[in-house]
Protein backbone atom coordinates (compact mmCIF):
# COMPACT_ATOMS: atom_id res chain seq x y z
CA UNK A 1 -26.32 -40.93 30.44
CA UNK A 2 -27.61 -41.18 26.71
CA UNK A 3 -26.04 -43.82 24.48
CA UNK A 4 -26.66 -41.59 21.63
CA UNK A 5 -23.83 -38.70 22.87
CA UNK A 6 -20.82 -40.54 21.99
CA UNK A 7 -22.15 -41.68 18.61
CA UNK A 8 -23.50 -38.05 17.79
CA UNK A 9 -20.23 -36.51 18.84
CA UNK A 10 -18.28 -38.69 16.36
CA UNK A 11 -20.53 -38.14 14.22
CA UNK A 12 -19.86 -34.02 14.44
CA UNK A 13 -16.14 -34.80 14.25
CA UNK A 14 -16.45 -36.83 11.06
CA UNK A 15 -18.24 -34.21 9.29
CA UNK A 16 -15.86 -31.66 10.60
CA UNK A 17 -12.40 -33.50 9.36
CA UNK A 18 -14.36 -34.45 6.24
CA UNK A 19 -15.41 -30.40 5.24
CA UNK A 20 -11.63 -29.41 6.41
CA UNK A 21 -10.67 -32.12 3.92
CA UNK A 22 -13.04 -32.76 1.19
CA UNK A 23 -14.54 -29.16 1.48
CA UNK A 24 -11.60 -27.50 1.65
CA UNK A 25 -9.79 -29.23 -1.33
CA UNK A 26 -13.33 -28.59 -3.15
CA UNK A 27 -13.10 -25.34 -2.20
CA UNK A 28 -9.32 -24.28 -2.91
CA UNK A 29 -9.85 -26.29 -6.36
CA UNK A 30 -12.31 -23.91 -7.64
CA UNK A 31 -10.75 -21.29 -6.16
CA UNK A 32 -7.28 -22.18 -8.23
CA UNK A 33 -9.25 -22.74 -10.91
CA UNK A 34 -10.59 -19.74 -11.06
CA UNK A 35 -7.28 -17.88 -10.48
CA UNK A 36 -5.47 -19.58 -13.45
CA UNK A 37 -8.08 -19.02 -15.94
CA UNK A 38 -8.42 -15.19 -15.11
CA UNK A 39 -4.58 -14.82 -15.27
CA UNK A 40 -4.63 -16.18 -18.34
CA UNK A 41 -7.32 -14.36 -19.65
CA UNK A 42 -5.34 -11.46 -18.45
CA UNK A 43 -2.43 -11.93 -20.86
CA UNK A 44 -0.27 -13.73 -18.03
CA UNK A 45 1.46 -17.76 -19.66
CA UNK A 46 0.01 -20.53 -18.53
CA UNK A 47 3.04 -21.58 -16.74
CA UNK A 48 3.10 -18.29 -14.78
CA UNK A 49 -0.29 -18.37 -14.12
CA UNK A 50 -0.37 -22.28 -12.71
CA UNK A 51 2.91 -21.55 -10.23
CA UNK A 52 1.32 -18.40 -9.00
CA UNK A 53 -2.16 -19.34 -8.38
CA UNK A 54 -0.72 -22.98 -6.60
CA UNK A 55 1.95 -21.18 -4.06
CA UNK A 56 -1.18 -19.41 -3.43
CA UNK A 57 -3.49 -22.26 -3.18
CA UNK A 58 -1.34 -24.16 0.02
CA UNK A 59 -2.09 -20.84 1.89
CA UNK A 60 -6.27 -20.87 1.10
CA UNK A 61 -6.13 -24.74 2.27
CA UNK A 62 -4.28 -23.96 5.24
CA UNK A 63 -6.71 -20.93 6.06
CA UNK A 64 -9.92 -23.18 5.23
CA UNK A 65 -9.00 -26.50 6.98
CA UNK A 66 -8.29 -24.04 10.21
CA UNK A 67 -11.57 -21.64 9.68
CA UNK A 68 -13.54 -25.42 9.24
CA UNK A 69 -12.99 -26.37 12.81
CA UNK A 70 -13.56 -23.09 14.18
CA UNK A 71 -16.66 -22.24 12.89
CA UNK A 72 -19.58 -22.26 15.17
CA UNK A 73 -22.00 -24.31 12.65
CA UNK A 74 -20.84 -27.45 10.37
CA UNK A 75 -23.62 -26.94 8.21
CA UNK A 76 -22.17 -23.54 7.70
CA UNK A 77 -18.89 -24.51 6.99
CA UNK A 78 -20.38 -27.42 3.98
CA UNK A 79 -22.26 -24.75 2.78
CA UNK A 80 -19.97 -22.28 1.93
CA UNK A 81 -17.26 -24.62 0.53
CA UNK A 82 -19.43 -26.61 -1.04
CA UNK A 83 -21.84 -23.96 -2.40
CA UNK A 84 -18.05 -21.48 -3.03
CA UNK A 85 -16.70 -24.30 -4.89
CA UNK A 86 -19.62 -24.64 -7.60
CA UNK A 87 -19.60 -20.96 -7.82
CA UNK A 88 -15.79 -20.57 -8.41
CA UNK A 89 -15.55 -23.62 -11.08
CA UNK A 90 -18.64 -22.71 -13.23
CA UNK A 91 -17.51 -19.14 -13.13
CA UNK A 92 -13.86 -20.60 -14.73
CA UNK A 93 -15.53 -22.66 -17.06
CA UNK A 94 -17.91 -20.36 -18.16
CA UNK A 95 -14.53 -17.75 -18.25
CA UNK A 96 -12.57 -20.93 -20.29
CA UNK A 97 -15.64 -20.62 -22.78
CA UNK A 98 -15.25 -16.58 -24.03
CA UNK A 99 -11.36 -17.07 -24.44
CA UNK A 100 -11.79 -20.15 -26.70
């Protein structure tokens, strides 16, 4: 028996609890982000907008954490949080910059 196994499959569990987690908040941020901003840019109040998009937001964390330990690959999973999460914020800010 290898006495790398047990440290490589702690290893794998880290990284999965820590792309459910840190991915996945990455990942919903944008995403909520994103959502406000277009409502808004859509004529909807701020207020409106905010409560909407974050009753929303519990339901895309609760679908990522779960989709983040089912995935076959963990480099998968970082890279489309991680990689979704850039996207969706600079597409908000660059939205936040035409309605100024």
């Amino acid at each position: 028996m290898s006495t790398h196994a047990p440290s490589r499959g702690r290893l794998h569990v880290v990284s999965r609890v820590a792309a459910a987690l840190l991915g996945g908040w990455a990942f919903t941020w944008g995403a909520a982000v994103l959502g406000i901003t277009a409502a808004v840019a859509l004529g909807a109040r701020y207020e409106d907008a905010y409560t909407g998009v974050m009753l929303l937001a519990f339901l895309v964390f609760l679908s990522v954490f779960c989709w983040s330990f089912a995935a076959a690959s963990v480099a998968r999973v970082w890279a489309v949080l991680a990689g979704s999460a850039v996207l969706t914020t600079a597409a908000a800010w660059l939205l936040q910059r035409t309605l100024v």
